[in-house]
PDB file of N, CA and C in Angstrom:
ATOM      1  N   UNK A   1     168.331  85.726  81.664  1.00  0.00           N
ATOM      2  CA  UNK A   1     167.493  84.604  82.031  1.00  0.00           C
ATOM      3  C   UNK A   1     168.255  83.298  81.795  1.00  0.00           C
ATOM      4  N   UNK A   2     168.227  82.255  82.961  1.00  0.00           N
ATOM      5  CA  UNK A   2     169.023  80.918  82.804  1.00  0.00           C
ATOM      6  C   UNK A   2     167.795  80.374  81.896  1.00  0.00           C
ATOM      7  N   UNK A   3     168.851  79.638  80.848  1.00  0.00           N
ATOM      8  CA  UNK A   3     168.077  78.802  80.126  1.00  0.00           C
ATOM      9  C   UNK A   3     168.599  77.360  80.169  1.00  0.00           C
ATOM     10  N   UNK A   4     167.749  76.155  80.651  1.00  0.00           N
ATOM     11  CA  UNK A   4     168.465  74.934  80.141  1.00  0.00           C
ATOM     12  C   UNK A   4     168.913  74.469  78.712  1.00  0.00           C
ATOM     13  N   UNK A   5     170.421  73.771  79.168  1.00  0.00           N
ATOM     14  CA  UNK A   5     170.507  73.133  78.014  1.00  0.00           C
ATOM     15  C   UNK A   5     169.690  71.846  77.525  1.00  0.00           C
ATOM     16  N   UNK A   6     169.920  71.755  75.747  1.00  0.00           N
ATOM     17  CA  UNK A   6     169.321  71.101  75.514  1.00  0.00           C
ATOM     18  C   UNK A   6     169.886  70.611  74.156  1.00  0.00           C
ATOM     19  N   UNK A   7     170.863  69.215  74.169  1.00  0.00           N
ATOM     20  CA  UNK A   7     171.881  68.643  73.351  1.00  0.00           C
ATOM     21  C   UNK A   7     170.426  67.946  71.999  1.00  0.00           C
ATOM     22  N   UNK A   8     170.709  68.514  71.096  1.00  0.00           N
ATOM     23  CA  UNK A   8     170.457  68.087  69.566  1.00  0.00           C
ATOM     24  C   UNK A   8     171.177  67.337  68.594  1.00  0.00           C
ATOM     25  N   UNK A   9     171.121  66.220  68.681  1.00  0.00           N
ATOM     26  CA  UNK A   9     171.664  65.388  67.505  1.00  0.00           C
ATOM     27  C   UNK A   9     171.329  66.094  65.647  1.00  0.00           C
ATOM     28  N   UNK A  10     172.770  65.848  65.187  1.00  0.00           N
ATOM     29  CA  UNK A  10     172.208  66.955  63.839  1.00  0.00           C
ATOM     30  C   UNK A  10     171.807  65.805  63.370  1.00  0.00           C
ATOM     31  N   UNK A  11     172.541  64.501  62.672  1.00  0.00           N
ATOM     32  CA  UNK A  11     171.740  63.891  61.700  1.00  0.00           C
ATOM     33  C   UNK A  11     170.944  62.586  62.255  1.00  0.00           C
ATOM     34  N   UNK A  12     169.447  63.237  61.397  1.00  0.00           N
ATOM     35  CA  UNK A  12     168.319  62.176  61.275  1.00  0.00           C
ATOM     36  C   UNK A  12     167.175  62.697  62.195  1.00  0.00           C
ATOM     37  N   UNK A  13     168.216  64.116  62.930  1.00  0.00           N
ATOM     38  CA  UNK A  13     166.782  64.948  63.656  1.00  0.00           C
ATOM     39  C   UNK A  13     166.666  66.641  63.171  1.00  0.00           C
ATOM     40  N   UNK A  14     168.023  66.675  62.344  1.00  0.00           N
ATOM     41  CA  UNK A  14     167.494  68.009  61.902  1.00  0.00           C
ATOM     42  C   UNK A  14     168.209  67.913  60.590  1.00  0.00           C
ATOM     43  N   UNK A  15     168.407  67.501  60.240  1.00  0.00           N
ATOM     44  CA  UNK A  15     168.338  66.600  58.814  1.00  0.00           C
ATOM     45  C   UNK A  15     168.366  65.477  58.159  1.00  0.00           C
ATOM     46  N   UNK A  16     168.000  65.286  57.070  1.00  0.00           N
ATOM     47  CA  UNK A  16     167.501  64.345  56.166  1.00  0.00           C
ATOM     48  C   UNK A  16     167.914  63.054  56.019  1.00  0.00           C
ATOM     49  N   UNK A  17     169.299  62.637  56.971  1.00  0.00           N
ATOM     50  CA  UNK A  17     170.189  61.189  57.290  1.00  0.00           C
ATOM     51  C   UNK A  17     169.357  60.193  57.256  1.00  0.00           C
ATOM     52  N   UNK A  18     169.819  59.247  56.389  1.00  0.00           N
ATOM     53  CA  UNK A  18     169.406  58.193  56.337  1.00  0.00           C
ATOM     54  C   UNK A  18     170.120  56.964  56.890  1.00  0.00           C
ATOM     55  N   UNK A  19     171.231  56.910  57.328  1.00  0.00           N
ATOM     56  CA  UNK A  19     171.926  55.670  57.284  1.00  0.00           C
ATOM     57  C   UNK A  19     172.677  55.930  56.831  1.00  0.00           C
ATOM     58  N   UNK A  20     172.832  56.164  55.744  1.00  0.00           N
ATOM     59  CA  UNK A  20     174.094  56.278  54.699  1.00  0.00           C
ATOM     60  C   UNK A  20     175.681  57.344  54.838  1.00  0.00           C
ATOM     61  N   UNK A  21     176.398  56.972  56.256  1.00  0.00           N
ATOM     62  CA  UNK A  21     177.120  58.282  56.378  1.00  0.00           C
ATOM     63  C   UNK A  21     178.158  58.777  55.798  1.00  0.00           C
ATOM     64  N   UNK A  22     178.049  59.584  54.994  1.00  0.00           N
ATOM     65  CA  UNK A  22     178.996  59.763  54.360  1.00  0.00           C
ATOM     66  C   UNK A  22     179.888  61.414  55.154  1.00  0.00           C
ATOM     67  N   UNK A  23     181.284  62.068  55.435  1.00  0.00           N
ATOM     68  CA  UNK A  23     181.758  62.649  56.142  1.00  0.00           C
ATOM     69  C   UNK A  23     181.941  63.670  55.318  1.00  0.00           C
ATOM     70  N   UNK A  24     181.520  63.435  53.956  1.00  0.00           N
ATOM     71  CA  UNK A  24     181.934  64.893  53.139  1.00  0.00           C
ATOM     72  C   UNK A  24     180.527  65.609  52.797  1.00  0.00           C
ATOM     73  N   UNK A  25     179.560  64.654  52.501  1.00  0.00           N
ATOM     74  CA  UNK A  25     178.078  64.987  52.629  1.00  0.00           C
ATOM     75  C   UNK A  25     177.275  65.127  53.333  1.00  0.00           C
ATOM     76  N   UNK A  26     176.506  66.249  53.960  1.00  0.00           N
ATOM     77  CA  UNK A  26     175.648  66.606  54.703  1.00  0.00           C
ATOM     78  C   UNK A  26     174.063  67.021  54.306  1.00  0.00           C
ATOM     79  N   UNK A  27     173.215  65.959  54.459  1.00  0.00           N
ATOM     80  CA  UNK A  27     171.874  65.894  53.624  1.00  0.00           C
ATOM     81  C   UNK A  27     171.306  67.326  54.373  1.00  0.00           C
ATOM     82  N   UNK A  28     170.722  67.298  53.599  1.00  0.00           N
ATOM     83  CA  UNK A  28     169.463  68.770  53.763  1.00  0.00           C
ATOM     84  C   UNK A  28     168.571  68.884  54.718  1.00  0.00           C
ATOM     85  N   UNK A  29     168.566  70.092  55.111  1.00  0.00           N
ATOM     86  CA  UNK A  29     167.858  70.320  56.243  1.00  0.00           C
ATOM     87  C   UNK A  29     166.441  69.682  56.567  1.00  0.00           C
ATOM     88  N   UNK A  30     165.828  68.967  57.210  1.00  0.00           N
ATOM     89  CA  UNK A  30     164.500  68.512  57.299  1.00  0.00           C
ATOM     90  C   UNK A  30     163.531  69.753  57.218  1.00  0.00           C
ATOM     91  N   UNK A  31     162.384  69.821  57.005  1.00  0.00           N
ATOM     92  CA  UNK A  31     161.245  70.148  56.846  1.00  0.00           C
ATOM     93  C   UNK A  31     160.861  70.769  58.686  1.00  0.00           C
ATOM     94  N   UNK A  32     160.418  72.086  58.292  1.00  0.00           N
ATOM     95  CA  UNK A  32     160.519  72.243  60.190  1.00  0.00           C
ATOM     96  C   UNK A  32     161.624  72.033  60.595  1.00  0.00           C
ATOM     97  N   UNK A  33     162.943  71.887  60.365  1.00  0.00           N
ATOM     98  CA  UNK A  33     163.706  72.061  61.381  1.00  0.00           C
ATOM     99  C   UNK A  33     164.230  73.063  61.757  1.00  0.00           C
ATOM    100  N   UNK A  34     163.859  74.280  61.289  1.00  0.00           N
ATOM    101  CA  UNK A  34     164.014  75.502  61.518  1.00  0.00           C
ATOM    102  C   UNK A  34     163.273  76.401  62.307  1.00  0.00           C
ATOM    103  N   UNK A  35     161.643  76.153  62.648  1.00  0.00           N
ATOM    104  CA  UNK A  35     160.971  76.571  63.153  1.00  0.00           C
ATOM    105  C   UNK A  35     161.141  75.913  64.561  1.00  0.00           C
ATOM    106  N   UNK A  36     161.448  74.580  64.423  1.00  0.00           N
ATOM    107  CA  UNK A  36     161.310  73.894  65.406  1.00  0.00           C
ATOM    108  C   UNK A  36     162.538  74.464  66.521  1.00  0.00           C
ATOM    109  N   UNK A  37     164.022  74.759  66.026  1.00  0.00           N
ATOM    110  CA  UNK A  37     164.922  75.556  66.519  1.00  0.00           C
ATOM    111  C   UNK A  37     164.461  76.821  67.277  1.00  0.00           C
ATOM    112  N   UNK A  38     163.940  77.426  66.261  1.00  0.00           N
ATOM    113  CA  UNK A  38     163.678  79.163  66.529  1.00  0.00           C
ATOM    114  C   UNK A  38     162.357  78.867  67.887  1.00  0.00           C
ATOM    115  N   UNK A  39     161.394  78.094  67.836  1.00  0.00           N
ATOM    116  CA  UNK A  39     160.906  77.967  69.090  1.00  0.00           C
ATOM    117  C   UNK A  39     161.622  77.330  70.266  1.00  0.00           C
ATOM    118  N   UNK A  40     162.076  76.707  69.887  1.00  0.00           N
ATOM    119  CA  UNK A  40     162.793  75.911  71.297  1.00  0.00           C
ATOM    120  C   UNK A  40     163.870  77.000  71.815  1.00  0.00           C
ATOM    121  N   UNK A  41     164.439  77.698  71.008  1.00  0.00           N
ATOM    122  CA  UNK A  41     165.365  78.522  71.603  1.00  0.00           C
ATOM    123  C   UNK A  41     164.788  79.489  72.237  1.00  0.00           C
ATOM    124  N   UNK A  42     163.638  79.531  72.203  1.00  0.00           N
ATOM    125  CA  UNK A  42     163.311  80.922  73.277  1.00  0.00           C
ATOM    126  C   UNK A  42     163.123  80.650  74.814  1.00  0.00           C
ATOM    127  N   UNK A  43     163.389  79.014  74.709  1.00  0.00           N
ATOM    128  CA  UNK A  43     163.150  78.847  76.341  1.00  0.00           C
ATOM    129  C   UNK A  43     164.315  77.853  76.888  1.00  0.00           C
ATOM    130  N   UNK A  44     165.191  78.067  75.862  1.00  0.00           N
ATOM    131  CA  UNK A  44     166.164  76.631  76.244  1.00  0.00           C
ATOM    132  C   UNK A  44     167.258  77.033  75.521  1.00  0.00           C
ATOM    133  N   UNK A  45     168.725  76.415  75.489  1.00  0.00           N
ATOM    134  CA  UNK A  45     170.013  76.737  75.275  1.00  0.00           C
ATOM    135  C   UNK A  45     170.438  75.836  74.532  1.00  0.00           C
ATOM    136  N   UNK A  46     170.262  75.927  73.160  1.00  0.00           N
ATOM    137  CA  UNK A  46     170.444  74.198  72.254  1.00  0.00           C
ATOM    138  C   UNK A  46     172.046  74.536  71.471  1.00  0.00           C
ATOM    139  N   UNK A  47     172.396  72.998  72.143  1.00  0.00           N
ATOM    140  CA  UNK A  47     173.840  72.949  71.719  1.00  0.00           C
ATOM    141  C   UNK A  47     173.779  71.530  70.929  1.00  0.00           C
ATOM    142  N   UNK A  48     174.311  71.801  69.257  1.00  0.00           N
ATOM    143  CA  UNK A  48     174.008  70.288  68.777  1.00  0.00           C
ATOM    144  C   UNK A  48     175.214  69.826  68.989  1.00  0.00           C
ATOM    145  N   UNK A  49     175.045  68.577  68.716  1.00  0.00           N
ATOM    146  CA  UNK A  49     176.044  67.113  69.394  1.00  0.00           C
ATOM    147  C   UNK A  49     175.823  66.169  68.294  1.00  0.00           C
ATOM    148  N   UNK A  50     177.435  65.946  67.985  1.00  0.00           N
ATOM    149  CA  UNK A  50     177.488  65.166  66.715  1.00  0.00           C
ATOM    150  C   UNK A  50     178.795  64.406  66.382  1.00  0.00           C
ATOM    151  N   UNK A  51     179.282  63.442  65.961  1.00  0.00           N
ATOM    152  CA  UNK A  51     180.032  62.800  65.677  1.00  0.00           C
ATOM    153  C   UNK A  51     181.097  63.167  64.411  1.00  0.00           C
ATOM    154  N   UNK A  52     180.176  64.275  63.537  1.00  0.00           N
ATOM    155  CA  UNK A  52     180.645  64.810  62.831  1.00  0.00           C
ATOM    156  C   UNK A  52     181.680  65.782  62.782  1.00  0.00           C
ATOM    157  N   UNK A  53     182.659  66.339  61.938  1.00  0.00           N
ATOM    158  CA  UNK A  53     183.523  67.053  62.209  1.00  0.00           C
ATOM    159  C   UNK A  53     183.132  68.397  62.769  1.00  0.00           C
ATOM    160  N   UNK A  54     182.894  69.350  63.603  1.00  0.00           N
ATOM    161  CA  UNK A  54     182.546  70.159  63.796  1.00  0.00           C
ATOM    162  C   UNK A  54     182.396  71.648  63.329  1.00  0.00           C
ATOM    163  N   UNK A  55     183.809  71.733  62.585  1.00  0.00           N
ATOM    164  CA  UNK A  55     184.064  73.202  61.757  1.00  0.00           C
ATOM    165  C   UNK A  55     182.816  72.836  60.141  1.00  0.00           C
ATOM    166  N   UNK A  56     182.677  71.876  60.049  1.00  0.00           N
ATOM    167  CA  UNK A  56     181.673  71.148  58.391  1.00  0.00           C
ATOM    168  C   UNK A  56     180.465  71.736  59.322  1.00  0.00           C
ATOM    169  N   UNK A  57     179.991  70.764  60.360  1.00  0.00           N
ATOM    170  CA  UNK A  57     178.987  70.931  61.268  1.00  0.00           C
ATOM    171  C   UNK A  57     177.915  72.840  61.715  1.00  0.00           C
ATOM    172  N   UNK A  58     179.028  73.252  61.825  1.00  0.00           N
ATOM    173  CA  UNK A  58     178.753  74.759  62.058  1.00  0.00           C
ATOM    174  C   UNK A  58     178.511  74.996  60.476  1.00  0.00           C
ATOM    175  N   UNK A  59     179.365  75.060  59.657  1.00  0.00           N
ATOM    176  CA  UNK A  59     179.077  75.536  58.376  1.00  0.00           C
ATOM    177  C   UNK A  59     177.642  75.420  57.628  1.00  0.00           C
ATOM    178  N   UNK A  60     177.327  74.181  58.149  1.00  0.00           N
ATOM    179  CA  UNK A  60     176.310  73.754  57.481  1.00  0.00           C
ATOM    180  C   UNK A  60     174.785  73.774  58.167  1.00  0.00           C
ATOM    181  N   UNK A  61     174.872  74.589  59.557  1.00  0.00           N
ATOM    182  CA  UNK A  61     174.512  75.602  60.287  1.00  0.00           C
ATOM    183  C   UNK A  61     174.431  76.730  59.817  1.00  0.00           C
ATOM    184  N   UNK A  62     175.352  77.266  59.553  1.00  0.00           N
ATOM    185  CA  UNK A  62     175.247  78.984  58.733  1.00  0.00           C
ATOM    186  C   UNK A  62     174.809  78.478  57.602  1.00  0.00           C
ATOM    187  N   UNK A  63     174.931  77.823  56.908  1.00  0.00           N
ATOM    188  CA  UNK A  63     174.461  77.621  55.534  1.00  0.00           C
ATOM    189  C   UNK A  63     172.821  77.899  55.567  1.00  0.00           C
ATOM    190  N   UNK A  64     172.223  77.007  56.570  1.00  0.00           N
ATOM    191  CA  UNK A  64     171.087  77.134  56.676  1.00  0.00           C
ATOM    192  C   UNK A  64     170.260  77.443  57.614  1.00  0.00           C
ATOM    193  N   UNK A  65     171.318  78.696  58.321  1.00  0.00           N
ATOM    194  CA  UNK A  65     170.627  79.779  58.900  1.00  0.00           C
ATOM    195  C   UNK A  65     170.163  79.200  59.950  1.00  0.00           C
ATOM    196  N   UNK A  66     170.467  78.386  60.908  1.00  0.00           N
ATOM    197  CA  UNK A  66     170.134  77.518  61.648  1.00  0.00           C
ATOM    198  C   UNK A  66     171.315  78.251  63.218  1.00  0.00           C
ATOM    199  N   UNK A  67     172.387  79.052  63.089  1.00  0.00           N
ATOM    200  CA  UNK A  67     173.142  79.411  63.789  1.00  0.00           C
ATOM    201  C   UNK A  67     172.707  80.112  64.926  1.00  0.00           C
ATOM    202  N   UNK A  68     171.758  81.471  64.295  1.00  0.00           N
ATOM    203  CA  UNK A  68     171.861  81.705  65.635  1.00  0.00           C
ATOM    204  C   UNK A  68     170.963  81.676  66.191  1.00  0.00           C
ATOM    205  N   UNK A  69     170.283  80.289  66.254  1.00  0.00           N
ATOM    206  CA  UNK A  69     169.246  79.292  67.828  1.00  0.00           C
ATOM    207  C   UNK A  69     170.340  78.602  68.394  1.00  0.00           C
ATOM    208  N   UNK A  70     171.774  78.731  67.756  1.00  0.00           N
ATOM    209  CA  UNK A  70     172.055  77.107  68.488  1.00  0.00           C
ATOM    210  C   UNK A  70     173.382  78.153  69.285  1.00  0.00           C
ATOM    211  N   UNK A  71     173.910  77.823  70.607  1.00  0.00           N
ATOM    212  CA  UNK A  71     175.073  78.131  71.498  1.00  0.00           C
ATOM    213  C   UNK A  71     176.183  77.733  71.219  1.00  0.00           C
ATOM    214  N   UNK A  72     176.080  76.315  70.796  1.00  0.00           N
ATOM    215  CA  UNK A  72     177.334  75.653  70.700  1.00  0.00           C
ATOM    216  C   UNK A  72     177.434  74.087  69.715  1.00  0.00           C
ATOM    217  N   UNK A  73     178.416  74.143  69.453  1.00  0.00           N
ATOM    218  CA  UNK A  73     178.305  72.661  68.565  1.00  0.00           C
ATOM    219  C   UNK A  73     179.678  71.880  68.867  1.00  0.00           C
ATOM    220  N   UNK A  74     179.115  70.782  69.503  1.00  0.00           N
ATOM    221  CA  UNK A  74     180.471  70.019  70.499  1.00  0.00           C
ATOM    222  C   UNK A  74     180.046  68.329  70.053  1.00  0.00           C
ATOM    223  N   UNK A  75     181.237  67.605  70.451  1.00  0.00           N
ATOM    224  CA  UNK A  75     181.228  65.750  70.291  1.00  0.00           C
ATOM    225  C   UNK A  75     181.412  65.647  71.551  1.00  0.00           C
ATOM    226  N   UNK A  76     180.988  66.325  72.603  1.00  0.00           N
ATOM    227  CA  UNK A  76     181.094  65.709  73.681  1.00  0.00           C
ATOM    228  C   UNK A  76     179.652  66.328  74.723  1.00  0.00           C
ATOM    229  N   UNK A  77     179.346  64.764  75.323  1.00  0.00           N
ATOM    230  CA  UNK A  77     178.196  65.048  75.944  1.00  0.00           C
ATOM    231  C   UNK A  77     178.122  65.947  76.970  1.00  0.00           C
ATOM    232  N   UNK A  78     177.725  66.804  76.948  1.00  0.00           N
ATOM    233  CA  UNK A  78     177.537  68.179  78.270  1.00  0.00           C
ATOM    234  C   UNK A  78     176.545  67.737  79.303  1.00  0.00           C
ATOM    235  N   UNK A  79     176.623  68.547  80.261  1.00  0.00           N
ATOM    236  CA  UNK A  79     175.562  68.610  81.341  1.00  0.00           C
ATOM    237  C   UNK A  79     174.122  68.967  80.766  1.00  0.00           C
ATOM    238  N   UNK A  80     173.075  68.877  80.539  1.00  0.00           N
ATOM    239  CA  UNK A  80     172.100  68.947  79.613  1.00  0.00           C
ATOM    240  C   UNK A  80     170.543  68.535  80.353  1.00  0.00           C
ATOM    241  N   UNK A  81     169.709  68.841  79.801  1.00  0.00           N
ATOM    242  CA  UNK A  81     168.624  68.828  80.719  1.00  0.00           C
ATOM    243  C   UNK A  81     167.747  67.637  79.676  1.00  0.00           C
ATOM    244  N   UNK A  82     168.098  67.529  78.362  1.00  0.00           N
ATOM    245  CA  UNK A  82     167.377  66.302  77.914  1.00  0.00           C
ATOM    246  C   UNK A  82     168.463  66.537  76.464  1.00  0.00           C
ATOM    247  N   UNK A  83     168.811  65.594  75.939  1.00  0.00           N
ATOM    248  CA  UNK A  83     169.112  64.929  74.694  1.00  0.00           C
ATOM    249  C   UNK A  83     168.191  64.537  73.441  1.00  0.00           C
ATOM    250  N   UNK A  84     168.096  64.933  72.845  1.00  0.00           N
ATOM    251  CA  UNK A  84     167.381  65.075  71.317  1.00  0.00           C
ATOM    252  C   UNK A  84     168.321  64.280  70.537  1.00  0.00           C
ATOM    253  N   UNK A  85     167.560  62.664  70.035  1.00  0.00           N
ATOM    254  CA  UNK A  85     168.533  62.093  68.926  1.00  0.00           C
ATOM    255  C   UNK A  85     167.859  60.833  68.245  1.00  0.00           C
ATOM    256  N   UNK A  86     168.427  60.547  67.304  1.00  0.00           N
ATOM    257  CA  UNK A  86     167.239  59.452  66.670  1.00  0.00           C
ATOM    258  C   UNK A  86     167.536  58.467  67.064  1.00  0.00           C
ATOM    259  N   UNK A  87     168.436  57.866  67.635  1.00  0.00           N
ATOM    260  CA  UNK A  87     169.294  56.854  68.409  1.00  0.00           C
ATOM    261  C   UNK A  87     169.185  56.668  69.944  1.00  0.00           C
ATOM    262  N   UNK A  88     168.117  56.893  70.185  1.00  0.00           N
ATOM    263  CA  UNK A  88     168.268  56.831  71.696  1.00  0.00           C
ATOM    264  C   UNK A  88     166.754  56.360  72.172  1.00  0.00           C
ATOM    265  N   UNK A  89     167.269  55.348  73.625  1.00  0.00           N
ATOM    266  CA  UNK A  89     166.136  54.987  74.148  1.00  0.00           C
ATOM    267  C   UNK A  89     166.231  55.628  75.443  1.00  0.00           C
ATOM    268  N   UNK A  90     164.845  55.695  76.194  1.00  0.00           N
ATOM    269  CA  UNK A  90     164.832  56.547  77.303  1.00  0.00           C
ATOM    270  C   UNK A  90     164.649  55.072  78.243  1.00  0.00           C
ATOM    271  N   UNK A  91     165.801  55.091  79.554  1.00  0.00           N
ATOM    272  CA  UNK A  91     165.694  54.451  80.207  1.00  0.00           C
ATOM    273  C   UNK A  91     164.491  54.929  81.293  1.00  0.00           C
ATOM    274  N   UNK A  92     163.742  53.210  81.820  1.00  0.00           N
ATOM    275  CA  UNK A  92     162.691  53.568  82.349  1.00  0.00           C
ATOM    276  C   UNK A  92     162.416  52.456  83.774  1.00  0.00           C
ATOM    277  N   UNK A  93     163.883  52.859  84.215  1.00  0.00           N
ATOM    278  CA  UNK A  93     164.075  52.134  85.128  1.00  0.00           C
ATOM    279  C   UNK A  93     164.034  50.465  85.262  1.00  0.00           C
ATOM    280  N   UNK A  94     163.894  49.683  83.981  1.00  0.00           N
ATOM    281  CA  UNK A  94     163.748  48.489  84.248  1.00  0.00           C
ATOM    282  C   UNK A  94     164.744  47.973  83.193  1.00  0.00           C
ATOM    283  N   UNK A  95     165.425  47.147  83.434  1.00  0.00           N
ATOM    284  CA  UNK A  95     166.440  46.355  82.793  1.00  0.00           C
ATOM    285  C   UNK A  95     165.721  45.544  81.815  1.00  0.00           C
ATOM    286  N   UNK A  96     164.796  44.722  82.122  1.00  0.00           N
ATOM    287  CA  UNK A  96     164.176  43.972  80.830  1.00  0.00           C
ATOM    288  C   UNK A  96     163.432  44.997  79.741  1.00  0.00           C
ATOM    289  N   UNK A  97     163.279  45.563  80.443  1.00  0.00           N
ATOM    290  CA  UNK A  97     162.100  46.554  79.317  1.00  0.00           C
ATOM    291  C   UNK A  97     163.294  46.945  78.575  1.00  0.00           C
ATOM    292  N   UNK A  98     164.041  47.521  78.505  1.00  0.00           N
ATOM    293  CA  UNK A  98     165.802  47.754  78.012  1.00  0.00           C
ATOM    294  C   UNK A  98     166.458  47.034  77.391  1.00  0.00           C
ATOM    295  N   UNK A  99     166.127  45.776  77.703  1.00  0.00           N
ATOM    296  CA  UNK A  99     166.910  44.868  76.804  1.00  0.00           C
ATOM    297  C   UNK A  99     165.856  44.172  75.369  1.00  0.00           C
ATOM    298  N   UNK A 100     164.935  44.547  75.917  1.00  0.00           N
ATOM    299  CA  UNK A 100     164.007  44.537  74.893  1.00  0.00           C
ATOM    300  C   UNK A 100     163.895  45.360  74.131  1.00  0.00           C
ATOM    301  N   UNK A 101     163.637  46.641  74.386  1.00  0.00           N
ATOM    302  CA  UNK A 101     164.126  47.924  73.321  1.00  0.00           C
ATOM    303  C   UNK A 101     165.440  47.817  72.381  1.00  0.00           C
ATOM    304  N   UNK A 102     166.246  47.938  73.206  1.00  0.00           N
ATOM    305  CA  UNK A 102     167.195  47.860  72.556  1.00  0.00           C
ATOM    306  C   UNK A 102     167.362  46.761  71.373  1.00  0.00           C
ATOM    307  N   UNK A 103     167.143  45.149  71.476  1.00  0.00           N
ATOM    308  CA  UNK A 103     166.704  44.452  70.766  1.00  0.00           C
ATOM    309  C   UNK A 103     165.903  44.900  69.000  1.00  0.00           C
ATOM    310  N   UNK A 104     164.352  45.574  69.806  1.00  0.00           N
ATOM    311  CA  UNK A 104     163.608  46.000  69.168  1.00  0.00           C
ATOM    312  C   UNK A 104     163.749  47.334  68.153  1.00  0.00           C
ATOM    313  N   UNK A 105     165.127  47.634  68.895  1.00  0.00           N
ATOM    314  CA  UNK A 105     164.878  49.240  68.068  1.00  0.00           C
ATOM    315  C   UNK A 105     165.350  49.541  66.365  1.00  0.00           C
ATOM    316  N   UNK A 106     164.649  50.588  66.392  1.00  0.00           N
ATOM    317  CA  UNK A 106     164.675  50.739  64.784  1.00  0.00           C
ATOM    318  C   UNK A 106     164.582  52.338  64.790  1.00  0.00           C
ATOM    319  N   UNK A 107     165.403  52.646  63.916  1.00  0.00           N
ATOM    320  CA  UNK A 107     165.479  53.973  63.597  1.00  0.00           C
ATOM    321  C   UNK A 107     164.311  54.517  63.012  1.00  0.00           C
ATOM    322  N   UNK A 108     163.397  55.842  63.537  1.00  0.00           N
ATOM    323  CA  UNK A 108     162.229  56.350  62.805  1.00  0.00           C
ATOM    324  C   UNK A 108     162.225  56.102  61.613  1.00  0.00           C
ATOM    325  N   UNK A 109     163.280  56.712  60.591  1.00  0.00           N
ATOM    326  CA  UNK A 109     163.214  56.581  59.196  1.00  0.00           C
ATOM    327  C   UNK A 109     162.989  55.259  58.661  1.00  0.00           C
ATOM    328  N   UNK A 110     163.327  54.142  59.673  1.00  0.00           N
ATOM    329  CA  UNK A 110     163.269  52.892  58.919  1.00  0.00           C
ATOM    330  C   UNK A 110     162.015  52.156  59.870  1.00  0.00           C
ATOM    331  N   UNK A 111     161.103  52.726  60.127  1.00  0.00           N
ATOM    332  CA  UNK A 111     159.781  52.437  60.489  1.00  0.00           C
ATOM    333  C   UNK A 111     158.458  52.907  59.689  1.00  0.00           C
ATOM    334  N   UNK A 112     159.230  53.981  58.860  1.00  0.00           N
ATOM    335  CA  UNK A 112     158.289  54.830  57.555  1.00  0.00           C
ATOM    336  C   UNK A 112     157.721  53.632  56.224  1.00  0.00           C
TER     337      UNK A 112
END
């Protein structure tokens, strides 16, 4: 069965990132982010996408059992059917509305 892809940002959507990036530390898995995997993978092909080093990235995947929902773990944006990330605005066809977001935006965690 074809499944779409579907690119996952690891930190601040499936774990605990705050801002604070540090390249040797990788905060803890969020709450649900495991269930939330194991469902989505039954209808979709989730490859996370990250800035992070990738061989740490996977590890910390197996660590927390998070591996095998996910296909692939890449820094480069793929062909993809939607993007999952805490950093992102959905363009909505209008340039002002856009420049206003963007302006406006604030990371979930720092709207808590």
């Amino acid at each position: 069965m074809y499944k779409k892809t579907v690119l996952i940002d690891l930190d601040g959507v499936l774990n605990n990132y705050n801002g604070n990036f540090n390249e040797t530390y990788f905060p803890p898995m969020k709450t649900g982010a495991d269930k939330f995997l194991e469902n989505l993978s039954k209808n979709y092909a989730i490859v996370i996408f990250t800035a992070r080093n990738l061989l740490c990235t996977s590890k910390w995947l197996i660590d927390n059992k998070l591996d095998k929902y996910v296909r692939n773990v890449t820094n480069v944006k793929e062909p993809s059917y939607l993007i999952i990330d805490d950093r992102a605005i959905n363009f909505n066809g209008n340039y002002s509305d856009l420049t206003n977001e963007i302006r406006d935006f604030k990371v979930w965690y720092k709207n808590n």
